[in-house]
Each structure stands twice: as C-alpha cells, then as structure tokens.
N, C-alpha and C. Protein backbone atom coordinates (compact mmCIF):
# COMPACT_ATOMS: atom_id res chain seq x y z
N UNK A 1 18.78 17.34 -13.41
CA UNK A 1 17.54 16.59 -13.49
C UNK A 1 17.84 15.15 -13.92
N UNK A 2 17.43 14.73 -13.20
CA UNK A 2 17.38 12.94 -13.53
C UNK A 2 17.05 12.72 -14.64
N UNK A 3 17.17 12.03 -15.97
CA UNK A 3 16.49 11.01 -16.81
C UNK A 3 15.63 11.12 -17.35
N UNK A 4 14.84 11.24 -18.02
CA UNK A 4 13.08 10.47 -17.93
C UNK A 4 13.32 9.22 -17.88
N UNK A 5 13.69 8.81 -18.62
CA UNK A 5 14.31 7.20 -18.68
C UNK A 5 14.51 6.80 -17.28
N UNK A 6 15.61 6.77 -16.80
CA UNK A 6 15.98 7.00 -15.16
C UNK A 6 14.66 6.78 -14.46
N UNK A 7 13.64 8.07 -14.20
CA UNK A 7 12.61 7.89 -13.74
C UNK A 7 12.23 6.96 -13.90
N UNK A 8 11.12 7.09 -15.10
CA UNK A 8 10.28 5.99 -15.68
C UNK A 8 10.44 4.28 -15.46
N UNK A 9 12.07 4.27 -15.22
CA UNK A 9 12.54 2.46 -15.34
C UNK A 9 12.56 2.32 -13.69
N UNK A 10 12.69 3.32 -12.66
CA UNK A 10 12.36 2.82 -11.36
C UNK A 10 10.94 3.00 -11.46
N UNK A 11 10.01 3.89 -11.55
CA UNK A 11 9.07 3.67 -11.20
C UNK A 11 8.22 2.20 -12.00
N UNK A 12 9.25 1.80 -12.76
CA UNK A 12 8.37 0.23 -13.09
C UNK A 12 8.88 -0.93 -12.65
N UNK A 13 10.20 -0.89 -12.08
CA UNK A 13 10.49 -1.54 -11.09
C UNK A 13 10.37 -1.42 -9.59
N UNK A 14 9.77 -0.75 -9.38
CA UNK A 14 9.21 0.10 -7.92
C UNK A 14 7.71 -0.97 -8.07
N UNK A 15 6.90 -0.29 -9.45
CA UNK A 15 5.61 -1.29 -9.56
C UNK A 15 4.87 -2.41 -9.74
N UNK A 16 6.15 -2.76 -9.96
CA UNK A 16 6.25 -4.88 -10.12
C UNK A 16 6.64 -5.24 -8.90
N UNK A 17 7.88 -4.55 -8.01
CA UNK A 17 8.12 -4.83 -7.04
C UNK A 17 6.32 -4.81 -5.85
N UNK A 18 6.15 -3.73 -5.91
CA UNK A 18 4.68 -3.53 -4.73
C UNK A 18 3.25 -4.61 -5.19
N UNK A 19 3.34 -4.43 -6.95
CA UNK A 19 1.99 -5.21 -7.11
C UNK A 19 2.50 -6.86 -6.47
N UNK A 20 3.61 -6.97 -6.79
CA UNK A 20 4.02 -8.93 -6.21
C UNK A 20 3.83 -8.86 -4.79
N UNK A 21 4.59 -7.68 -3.79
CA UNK A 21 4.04 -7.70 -2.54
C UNK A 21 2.61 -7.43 -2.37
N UNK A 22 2.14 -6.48 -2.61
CA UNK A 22 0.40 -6.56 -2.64
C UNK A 22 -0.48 -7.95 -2.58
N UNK A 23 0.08 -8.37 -3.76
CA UNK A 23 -0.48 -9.23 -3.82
C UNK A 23 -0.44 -11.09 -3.14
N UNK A 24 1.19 -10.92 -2.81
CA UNK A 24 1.52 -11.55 -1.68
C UNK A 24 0.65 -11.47 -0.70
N UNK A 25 0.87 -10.06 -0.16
CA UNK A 25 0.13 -9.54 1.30
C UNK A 25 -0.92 -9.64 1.23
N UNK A 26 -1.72 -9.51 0.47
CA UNK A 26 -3.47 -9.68 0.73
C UNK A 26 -3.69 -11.32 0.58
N UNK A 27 -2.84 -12.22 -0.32
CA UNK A 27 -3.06 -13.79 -0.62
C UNK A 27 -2.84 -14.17 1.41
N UNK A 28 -1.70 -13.57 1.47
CA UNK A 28 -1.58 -14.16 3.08
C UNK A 28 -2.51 -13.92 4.29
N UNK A 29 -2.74 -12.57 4.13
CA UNK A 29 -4.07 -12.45 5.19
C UNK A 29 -5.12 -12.96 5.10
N UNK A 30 -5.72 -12.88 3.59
CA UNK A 30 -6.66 -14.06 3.45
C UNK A 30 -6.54 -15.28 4.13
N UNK A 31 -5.29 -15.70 3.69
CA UNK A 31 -4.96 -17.15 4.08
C UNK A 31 -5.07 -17.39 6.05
N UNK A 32 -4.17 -16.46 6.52
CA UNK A 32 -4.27 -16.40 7.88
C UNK A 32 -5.10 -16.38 8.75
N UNK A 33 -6.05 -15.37 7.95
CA UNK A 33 -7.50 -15.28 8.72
C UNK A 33 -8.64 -16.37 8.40
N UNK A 34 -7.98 -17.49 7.77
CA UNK A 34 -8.82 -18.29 6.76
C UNK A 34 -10.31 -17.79 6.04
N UNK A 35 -9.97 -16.95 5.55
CA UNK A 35 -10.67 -15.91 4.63
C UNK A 35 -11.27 -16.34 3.24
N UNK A 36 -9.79 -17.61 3.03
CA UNK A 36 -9.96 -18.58 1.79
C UNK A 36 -10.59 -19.96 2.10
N UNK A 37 -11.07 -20.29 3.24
CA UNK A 37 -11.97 -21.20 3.58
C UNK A 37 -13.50 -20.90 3.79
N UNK A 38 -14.24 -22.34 3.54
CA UNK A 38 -15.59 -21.97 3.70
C UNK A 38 -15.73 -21.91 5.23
N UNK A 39 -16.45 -20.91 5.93
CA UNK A 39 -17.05 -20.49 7.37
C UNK A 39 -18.03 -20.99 7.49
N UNK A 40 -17.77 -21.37 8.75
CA UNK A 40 -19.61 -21.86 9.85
C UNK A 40 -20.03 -20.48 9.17
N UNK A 41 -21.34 -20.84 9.54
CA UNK A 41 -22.35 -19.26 9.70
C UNK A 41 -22.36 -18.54 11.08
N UNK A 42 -22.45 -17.43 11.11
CA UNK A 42 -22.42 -16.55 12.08
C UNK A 42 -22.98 -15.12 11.77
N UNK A 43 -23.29 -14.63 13.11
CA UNK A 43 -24.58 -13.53 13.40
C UNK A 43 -23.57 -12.77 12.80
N UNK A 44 -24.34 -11.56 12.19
CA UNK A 44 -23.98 -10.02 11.25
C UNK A 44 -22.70 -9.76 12.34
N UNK A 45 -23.21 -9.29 13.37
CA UNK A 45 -22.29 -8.17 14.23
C UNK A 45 -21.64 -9.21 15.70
N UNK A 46 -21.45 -10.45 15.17
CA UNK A 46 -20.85 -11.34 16.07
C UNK A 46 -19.41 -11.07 16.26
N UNK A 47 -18.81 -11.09 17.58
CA UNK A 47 -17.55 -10.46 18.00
C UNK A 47 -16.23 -11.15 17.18
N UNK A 48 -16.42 -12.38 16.54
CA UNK A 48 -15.17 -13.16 15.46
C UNK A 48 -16.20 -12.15 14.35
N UNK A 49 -16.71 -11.92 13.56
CA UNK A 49 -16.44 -11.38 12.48
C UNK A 49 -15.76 -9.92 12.90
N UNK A 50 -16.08 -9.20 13.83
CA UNK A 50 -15.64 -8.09 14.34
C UNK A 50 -14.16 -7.99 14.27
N UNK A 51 -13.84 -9.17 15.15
CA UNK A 51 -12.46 -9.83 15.18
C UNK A 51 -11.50 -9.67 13.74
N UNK A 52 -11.96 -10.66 12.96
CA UNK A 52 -11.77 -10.37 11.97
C UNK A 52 -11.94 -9.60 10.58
N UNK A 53 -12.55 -8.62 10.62
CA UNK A 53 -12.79 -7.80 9.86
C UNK A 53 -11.36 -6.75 10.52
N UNK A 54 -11.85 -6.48 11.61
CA UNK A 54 -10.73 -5.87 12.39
C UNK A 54 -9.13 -6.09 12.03
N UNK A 55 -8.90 -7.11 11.93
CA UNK A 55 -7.57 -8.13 11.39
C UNK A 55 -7.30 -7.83 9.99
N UNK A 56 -7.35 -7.94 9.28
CA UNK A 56 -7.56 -7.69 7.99
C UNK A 56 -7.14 -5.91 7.90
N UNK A 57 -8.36 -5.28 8.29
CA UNK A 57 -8.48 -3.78 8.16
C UNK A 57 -6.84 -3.38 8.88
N UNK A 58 -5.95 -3.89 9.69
CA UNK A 58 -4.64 -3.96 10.44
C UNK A 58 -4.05 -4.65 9.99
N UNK A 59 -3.96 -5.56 9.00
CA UNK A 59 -3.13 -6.05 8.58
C UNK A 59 -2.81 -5.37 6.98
N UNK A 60 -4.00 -5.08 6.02
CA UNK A 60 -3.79 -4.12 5.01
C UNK A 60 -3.12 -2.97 5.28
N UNK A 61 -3.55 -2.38 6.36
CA UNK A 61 -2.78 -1.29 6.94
C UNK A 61 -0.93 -1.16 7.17
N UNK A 62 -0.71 -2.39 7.75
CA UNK A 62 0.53 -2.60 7.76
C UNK A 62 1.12 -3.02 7.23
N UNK A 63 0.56 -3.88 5.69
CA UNK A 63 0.79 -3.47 4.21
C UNK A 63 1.41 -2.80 3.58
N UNK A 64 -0.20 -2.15 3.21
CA UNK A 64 0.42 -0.42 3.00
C UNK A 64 1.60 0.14 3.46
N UNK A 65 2.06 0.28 5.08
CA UNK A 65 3.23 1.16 5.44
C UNK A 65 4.67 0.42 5.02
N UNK A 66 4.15 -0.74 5.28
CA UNK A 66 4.93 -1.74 4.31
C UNK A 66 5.91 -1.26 2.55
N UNK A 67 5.00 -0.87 2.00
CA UNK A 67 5.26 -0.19 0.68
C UNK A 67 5.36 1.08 0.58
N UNK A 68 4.94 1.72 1.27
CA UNK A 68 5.78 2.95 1.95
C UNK A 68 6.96 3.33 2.16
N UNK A 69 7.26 2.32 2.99
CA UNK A 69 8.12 2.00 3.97
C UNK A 69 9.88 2.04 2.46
N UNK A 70 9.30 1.11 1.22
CA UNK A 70 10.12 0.70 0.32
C UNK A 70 10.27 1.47 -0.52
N UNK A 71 9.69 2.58 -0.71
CA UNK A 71 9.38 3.78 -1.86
C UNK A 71 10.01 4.69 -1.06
N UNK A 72 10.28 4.84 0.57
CA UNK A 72 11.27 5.85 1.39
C UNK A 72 12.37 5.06 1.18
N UNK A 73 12.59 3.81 1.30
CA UNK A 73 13.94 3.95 1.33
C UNK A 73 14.82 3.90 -0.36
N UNK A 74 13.48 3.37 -1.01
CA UNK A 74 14.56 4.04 -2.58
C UNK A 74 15.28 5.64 -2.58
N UNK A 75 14.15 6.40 -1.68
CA UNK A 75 14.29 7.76 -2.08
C UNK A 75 15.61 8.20 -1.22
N UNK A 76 16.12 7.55 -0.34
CA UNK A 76 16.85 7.74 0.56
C UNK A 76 17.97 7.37 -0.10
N UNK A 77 17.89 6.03 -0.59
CA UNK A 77 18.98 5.33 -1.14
C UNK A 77 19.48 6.24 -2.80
N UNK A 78 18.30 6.90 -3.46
CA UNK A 78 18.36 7.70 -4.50
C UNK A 78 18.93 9.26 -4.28
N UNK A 79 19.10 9.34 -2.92
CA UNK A 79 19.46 10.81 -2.73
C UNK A 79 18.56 12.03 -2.78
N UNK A 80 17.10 11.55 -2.78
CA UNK A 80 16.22 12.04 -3.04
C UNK A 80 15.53 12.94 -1.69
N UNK A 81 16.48 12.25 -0.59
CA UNK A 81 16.19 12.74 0.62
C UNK A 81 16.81 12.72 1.44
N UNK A 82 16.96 13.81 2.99
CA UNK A 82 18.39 13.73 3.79
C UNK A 82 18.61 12.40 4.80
N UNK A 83 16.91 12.17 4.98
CA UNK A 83 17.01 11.68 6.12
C UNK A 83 15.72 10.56 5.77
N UNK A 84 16.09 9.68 6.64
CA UNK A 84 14.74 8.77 6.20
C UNK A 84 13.05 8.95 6.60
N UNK A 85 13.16 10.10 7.58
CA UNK A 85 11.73 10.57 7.93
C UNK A 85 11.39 11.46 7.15
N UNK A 86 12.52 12.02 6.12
CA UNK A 86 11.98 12.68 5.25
C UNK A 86 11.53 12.27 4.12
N UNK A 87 12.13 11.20 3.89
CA UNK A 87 11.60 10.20 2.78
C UNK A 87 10.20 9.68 3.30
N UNK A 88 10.01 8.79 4.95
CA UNK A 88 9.26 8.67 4.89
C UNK A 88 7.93 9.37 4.48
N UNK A 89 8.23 10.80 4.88
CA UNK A 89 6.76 12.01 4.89
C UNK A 89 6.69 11.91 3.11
N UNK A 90 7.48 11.78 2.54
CA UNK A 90 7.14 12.35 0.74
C UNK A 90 7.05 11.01 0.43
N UNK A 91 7.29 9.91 0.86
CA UNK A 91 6.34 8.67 0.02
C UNK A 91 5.02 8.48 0.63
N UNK A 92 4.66 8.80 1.97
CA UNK A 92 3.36 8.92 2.37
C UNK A 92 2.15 9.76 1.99
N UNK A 93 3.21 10.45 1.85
CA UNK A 93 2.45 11.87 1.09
C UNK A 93 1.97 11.29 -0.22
N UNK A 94 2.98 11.07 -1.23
CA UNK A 94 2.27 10.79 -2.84
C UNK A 94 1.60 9.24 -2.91
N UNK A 95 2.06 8.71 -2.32
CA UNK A 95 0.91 7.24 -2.18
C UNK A 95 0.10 7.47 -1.80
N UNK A 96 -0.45 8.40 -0.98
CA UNK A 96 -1.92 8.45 -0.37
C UNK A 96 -2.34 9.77 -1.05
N UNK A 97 -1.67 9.99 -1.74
CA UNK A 97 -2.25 11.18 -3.21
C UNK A 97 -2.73 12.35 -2.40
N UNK A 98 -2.21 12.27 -0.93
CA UNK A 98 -2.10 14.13 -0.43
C UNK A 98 -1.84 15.10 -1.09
N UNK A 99 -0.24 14.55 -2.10
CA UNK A 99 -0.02 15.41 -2.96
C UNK A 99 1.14 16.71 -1.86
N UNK A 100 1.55 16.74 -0.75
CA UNK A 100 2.22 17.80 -0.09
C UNK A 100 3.34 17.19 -0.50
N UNK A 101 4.34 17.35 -0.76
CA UNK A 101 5.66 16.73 -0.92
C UNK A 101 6.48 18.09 -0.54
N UNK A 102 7.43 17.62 0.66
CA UNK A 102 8.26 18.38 1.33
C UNK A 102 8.76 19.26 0.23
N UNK A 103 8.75 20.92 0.71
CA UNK A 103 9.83 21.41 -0.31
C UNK A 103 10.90 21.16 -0.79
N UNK A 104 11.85 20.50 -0.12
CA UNK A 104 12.56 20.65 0.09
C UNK A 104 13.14 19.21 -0.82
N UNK A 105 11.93 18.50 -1.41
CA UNK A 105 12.07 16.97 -2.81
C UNK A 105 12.66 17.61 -3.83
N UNK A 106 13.63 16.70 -4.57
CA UNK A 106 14.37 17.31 -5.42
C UNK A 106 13.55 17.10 -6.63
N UNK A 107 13.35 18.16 -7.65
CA UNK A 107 12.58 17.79 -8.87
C UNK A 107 12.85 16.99 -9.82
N UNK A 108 14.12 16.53 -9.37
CA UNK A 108 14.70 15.11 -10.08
C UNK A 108 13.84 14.22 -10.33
N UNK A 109 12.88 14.30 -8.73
CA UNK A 109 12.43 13.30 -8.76
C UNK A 109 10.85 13.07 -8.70
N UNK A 110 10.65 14.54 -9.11
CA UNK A 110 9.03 14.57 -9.03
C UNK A 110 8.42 13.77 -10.07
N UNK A 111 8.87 13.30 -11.21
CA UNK A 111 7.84 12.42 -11.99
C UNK A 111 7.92 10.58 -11.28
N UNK A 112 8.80 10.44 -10.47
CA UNK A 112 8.70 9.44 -9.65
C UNK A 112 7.77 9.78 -8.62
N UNK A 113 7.76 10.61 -8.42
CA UNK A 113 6.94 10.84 -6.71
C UNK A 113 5.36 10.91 -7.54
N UNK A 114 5.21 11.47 -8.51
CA UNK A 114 4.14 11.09 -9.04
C UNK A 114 3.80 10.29 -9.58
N UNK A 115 4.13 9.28 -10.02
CA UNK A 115 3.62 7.58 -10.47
C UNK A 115 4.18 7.13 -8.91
N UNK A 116 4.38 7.01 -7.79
CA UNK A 116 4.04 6.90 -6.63
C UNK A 116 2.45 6.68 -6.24
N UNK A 117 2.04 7.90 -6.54
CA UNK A 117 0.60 8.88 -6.04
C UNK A 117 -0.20 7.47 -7.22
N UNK A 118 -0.25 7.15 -8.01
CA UNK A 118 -1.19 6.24 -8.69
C UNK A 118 -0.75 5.12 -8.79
N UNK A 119 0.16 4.65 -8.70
CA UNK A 119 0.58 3.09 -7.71
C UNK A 119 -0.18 3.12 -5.93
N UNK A 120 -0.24 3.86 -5.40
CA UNK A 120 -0.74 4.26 -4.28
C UNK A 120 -2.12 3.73 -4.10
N UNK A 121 -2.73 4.62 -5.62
CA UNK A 121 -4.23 4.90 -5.49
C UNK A 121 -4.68 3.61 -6.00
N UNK A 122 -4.02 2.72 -6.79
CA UNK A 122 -4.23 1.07 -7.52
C UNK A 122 -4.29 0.22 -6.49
N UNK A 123 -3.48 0.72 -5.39
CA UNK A 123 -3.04 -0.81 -4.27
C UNK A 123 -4.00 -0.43 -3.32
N UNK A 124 -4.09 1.10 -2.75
CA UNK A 124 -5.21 1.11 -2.08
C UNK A 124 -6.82 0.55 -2.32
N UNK A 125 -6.94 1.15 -3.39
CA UNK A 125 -8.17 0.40 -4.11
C UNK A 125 -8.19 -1.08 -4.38
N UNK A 126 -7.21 -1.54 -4.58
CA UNK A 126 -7.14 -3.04 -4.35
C UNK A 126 -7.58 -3.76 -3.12
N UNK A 127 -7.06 -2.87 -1.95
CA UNK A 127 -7.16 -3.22 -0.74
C UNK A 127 -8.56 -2.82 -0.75
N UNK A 128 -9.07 -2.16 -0.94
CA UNK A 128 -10.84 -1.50 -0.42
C UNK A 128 -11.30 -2.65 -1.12
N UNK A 129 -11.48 -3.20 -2.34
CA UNK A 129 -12.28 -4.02 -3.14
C UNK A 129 -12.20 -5.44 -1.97
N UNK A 130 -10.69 -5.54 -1.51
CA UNK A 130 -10.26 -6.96 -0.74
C UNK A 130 -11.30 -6.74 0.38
N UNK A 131 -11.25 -5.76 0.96
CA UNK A 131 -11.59 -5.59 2.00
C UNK A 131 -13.07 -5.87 2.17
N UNK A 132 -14.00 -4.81 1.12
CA UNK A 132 -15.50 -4.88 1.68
C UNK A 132 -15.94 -6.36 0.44
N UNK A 133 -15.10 -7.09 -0.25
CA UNK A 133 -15.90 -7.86 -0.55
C UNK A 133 -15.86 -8.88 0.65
N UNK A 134 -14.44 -9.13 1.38
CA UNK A 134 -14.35 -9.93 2.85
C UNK A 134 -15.65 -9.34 3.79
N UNK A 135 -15.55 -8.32 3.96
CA UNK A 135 -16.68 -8.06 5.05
C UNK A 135 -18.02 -8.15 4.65
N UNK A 136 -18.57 -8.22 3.75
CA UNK A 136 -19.92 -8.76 2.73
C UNK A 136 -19.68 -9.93 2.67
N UNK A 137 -19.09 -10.82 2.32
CA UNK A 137 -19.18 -12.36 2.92
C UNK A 137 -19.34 -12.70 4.02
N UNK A 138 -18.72 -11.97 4.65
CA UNK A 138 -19.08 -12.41 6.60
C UNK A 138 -20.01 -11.35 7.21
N UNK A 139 -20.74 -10.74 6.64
CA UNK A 139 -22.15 -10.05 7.10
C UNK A 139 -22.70 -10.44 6.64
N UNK A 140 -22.84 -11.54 5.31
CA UNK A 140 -24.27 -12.17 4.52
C UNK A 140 -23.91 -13.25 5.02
N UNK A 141 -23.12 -14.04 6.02
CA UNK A 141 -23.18 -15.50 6.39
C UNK A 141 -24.58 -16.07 7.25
C-alpha cells in the first residue's frame, strides 16, 4: 500500500496543478469567445449566441478531458495502471464521481482516485457556474 503521505502529497499537487489549468482554461475561452467584452445586443435564441454558447459548452468539455487526460497519465506513470485506456476509464470514472473504478485499480491508490472524484466535482461545478452565468448574459442581452 502506498503512503498516506504519498497519496495525499499527489493528490495536492494533482490539485494546484488542474485548479491553475481550470482556471487558465475557462480565463481563455472567455477571452476567445470575447465573453470578457461588452456585446452589441442580440435576440434570446439568435444563431451567434447559439454559436457561442455552443463554443464554450465544447470548449469546457475539452477542458475537462483535458484534466482527465493528466490524472490518466499520472496513474500510468504511477503504475497504477497497465495501459493508458485503462487509466483513462478510472480517471473518468472518479472525476465524474461514477464511482466504477476498474477492478482491476490497485488499492494503493484508491484514496487518490478518491480526492480525484471531488476535484472532479469542484471543476465541474466551476464550469456549470462559468457556463450558465455566460448564457444568462447573452439571453438577457
């Protein structure tokens, strides 16, 4: 069995690492979609807010797999897994707080895979707050 220590000190360098990208990643889409500028006005269900609401909702998305993406390959790089699609399935899994984690995860590393699952549930929710307060600005324009 791994550590607690061990654990505990990646999963807080795992969580400084994602909140700086998070927060990178949502400063930039804002920025891209000029999200951080004041907008003409435009109709509720006009095809640019569509546009962009759309943009955003795909770009958080690819975010997310983004940090995914970095929590498989610790686990890969940690030995935590054989193969990297197997890593991928058990960081997808506890970030999106499914909670299935392949049998076959070593219990080394289950108190990592679980502060995963609520780093997950912080950034997602970050993203939902980003998200519908963007799309409530550009449906009340």
């Amino acid at each position: 069995m791994q550590p607690l220590l061990l654990q505990l000190g990646s999963a807080a360098v795992l969580m400084v690492l994602m909140a700086l990208i998070h927060g990178a990643g949502v400063a930039a889409i804002a920025h891209w979609l000029g999200l951080d500028r004041e907008r003409p006005k435009v109709r509720r269900l006009h095809p640019r807010t569509v546009a962009i609401l759309s943009s955003v909702a795909l770009l958080l998305f690819m975010l997310h797999m983004v940090e995914i993406a970095l929590f498989a390959w610790f686990y890969l790089a940690a030995g935590a897994a054989g193969s990297f699609e197997q890593a991928l399935f058990n960081s997808a899994s506890a970030y999106s707080t499914l909670g299935q984690p392949d049998a076959s995860f070593p219990l080394e590393w289950r108190l990592l895979g679980a502060l995963e699952g609520l780093i997950g549930f912080l950034l997602l929710g970050w993203s939902t707050a980003f998200f519908v307060t963007d799309m409530n600005r550009l449906l009340r324009e």
